[in-house]
Protein backbone atom coordinates (compact mmCIF):
# COMPACT_ATOMS: atom_id res chain seq x y z
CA UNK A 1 68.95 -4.43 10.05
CA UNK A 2 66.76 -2.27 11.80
CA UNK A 3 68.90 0.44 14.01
CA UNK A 4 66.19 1.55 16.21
CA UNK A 5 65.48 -2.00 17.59
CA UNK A 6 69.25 -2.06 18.62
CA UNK A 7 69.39 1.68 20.29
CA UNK A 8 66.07 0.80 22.20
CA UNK A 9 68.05 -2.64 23.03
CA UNK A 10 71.13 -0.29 23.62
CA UNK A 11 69.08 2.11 25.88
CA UNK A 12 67.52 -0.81 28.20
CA UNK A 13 71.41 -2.13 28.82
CA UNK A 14 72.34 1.45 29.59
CA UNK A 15 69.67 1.57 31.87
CA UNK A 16 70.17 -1.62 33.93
CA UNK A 17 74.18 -1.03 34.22
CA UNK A 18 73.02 2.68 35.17
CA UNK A 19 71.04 0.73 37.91
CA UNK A 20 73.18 -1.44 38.95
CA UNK A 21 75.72 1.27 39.31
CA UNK A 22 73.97 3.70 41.16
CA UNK A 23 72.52 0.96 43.54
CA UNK A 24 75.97 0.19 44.26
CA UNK A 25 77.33 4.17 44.97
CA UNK A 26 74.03 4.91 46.83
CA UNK A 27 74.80 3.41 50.17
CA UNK A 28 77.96 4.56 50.60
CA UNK A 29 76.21 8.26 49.67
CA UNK A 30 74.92 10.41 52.77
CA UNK A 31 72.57 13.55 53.54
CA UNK A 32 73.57 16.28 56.37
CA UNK A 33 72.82 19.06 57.40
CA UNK A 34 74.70 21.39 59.93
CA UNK A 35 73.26 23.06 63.07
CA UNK A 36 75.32 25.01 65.89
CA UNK A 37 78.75 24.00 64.00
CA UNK A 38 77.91 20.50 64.38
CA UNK A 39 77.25 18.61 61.32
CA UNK A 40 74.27 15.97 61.49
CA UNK A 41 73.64 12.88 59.22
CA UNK A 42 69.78 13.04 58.10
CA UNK A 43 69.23 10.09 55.57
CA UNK A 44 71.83 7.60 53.84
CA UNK A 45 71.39 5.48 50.74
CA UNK A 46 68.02 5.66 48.96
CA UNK A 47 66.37 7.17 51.15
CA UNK A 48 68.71 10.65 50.91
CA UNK A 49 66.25 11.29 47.95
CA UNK A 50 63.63 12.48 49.70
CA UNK A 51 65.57 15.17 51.48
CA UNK A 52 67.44 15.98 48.33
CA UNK A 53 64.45 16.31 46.14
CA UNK A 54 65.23 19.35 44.88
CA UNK A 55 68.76 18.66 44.07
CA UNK A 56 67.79 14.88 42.46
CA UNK A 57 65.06 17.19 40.15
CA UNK A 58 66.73 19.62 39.09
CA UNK A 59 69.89 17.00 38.06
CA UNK A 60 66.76 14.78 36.22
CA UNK A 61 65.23 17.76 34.31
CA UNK A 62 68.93 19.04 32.92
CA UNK A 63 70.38 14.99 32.59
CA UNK A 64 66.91 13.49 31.45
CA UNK A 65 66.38 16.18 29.07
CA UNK A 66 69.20 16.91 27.08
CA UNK A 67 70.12 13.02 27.25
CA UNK A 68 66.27 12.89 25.65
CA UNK A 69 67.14 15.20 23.48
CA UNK A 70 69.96 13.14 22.08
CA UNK A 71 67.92 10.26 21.78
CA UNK A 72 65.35 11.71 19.60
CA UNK A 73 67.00 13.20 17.25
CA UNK A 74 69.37 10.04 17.20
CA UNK A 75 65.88 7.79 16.91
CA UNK A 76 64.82 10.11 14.35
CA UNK A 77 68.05 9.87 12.42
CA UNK A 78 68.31 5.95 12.72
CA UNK A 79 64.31 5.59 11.66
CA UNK A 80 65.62 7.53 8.43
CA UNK A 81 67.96 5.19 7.99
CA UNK A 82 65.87 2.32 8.38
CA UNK A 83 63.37 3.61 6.22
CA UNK A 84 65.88 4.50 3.67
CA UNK A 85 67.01 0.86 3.72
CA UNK A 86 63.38 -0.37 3.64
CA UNK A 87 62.82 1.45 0.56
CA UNK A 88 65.62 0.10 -0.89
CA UNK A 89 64.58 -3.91 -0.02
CA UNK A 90 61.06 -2.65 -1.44
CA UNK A 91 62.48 -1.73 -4.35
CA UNK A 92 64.97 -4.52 -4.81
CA UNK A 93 61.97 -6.81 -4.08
CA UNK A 94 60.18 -5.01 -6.81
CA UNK A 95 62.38 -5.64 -9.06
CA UNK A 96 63.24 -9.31 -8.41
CA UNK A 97 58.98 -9.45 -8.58
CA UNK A 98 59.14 -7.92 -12.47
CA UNK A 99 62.05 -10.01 -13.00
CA UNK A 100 60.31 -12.86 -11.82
CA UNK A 101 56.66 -11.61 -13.68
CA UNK A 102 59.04 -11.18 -17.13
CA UNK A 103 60.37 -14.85 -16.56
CA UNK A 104 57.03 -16.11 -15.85
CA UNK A 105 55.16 -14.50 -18.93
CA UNK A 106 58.03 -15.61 -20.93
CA UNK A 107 57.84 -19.64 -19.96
CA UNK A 108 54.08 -19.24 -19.90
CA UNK A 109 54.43 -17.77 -23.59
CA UNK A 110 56.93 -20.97 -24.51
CA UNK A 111 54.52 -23.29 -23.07
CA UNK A 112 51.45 -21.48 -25.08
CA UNK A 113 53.02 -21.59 -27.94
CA UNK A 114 54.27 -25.02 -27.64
CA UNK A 115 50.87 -26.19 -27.15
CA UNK A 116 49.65 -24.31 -30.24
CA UNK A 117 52.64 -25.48 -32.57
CA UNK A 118 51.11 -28.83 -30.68
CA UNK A 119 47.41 -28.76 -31.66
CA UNK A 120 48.42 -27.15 -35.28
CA UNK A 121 50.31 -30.16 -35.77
CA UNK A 122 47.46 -32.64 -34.20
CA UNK A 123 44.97 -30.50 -36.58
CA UNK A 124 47.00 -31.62 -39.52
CA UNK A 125 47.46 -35.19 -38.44
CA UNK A 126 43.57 -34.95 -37.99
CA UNK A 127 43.08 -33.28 -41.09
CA UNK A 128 44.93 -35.72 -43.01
CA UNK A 129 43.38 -38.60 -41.49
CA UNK A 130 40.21 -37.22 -42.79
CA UNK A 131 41.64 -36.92 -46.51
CA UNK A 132 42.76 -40.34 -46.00
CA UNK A 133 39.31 -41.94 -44.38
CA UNK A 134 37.65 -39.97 -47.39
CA UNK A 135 40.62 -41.10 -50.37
CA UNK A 136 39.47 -45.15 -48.36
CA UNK A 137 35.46 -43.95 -48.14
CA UNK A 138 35.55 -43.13 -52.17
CA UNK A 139 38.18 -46.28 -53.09
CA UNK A 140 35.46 -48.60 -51.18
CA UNK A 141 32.61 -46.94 -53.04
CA UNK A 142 34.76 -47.51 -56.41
CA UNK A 143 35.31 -51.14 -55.07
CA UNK A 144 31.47 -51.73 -55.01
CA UNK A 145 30.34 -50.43 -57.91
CA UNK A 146 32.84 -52.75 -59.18
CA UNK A 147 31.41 -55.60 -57.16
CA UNK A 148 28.02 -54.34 -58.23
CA UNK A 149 28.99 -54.58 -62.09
CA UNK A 150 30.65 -58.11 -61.62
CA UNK A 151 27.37 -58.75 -60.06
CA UNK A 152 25.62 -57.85 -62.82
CA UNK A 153 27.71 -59.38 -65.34
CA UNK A 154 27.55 -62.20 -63.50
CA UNK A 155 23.94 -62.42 -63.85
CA UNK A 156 23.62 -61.59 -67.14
CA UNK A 157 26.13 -64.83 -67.56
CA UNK A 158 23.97 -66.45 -65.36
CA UNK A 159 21.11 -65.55 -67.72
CA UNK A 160 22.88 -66.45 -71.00
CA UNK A 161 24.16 -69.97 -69.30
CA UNK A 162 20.39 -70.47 -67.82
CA UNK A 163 19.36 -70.01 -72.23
CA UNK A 164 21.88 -72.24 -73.40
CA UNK A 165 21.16 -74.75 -70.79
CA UNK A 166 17.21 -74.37 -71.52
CA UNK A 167 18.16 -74.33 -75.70
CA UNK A 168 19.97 -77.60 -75.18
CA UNK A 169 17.67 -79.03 -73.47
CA UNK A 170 15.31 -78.11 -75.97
CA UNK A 171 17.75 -79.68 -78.31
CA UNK A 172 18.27 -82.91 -76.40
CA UNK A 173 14.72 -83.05 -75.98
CA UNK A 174 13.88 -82.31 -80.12
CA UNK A 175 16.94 -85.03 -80.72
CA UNK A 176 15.53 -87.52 -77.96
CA UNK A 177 12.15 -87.13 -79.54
CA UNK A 178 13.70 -87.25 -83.14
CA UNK A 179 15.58 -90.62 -81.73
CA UNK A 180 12.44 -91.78 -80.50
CA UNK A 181 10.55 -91.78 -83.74
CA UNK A 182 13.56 -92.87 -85.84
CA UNK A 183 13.53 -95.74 -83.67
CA UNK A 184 9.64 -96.23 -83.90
CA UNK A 185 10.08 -96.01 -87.44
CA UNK A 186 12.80 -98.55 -87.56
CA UNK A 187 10.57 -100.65 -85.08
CA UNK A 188 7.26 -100.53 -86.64
């Protein structure tokens, strides 16, 4: 709360009722002066001022300034006060702020290291996909060298099948022709 906003708020009300009050004694308030034993009415209300200068001065410079007096070292007092309790919402604010900061840092450090302990793990997932696509890669390269060798073995049966077929034809051929002359022999 600040205490000088409310005596300057205090000060304006004490003003207009101070108004309002004098407004209301001032017309019933009159100025004479006496000459030859008779006693003569010069001004009444406001006006009475102007003849009573003097009087209305000297009651403004002893009223106005010791009631100005008051006020400043009142102002001065409450501005202390407000200052006082400014410092201490600045430095309750402060503190909620490092609070805050700490609690910040401190998620922002979870989070951090959640990610890591995340990517560490997605590193080994990675890795061992690797060892796996490699342990596949050199299973597959096994695989055809073994195709590669049944290939060959193949062939080579291929080969030996292509000789025996050729031999026995050779055979069949030498035993047709061998048939043939038997039987020209037994013909002739």
């Amino acid at each position: 709360m600040n205490w000088r906003s409310v005596l300057i708020i205090l000060l304006m009300v004490g003003l207009v009722l101070g108004y309002f009050w004098l407004d209301s004694y001032m017309p019933n308030q009159a100025w004479a002066s006496v000459s030859n034993s008779k006693w003569e009415i010069k001004s009444t209300g406001w006006s009475l001022i102007l003849h009573a200068w003097p009087v209305a001065f000297a009651g403004l410079l002893l009223g106005g300034g010791a009631t100005l007096i008051c006020l400043v070292k009142l102002y001065s007092r409450l501005e202390n006060i407000d200052h006082s309790n400014e410092i201490q919402t600045l430095k309750t604010d402060l503190k909620a702020a490092k609070n805050d900061a700490e609690t910040a840092e401190q998620r922002e450090r979870e989070k951090l290291n959640g990610e890591r302990y995340a990517l560490e793990n997605e590193e080994k997932a990675l890795y061992q996909e690797r060892e796996t696509i490699f342990a596949e890669q050199e299973h597959a390269q096994q695989m055809i060298q073994e195709a590669h060798e049944i290939a060959r073995m193949a062939n080579e049966r291929v080969e030996q099948a292509e000789k025996a077929a050729r031999f026995a034809e050779i055979k069949r051929d030498r035993a047709a022709g061998g048939f043939h002359r038997i039987k020209q022999k037994t013909n002739a």
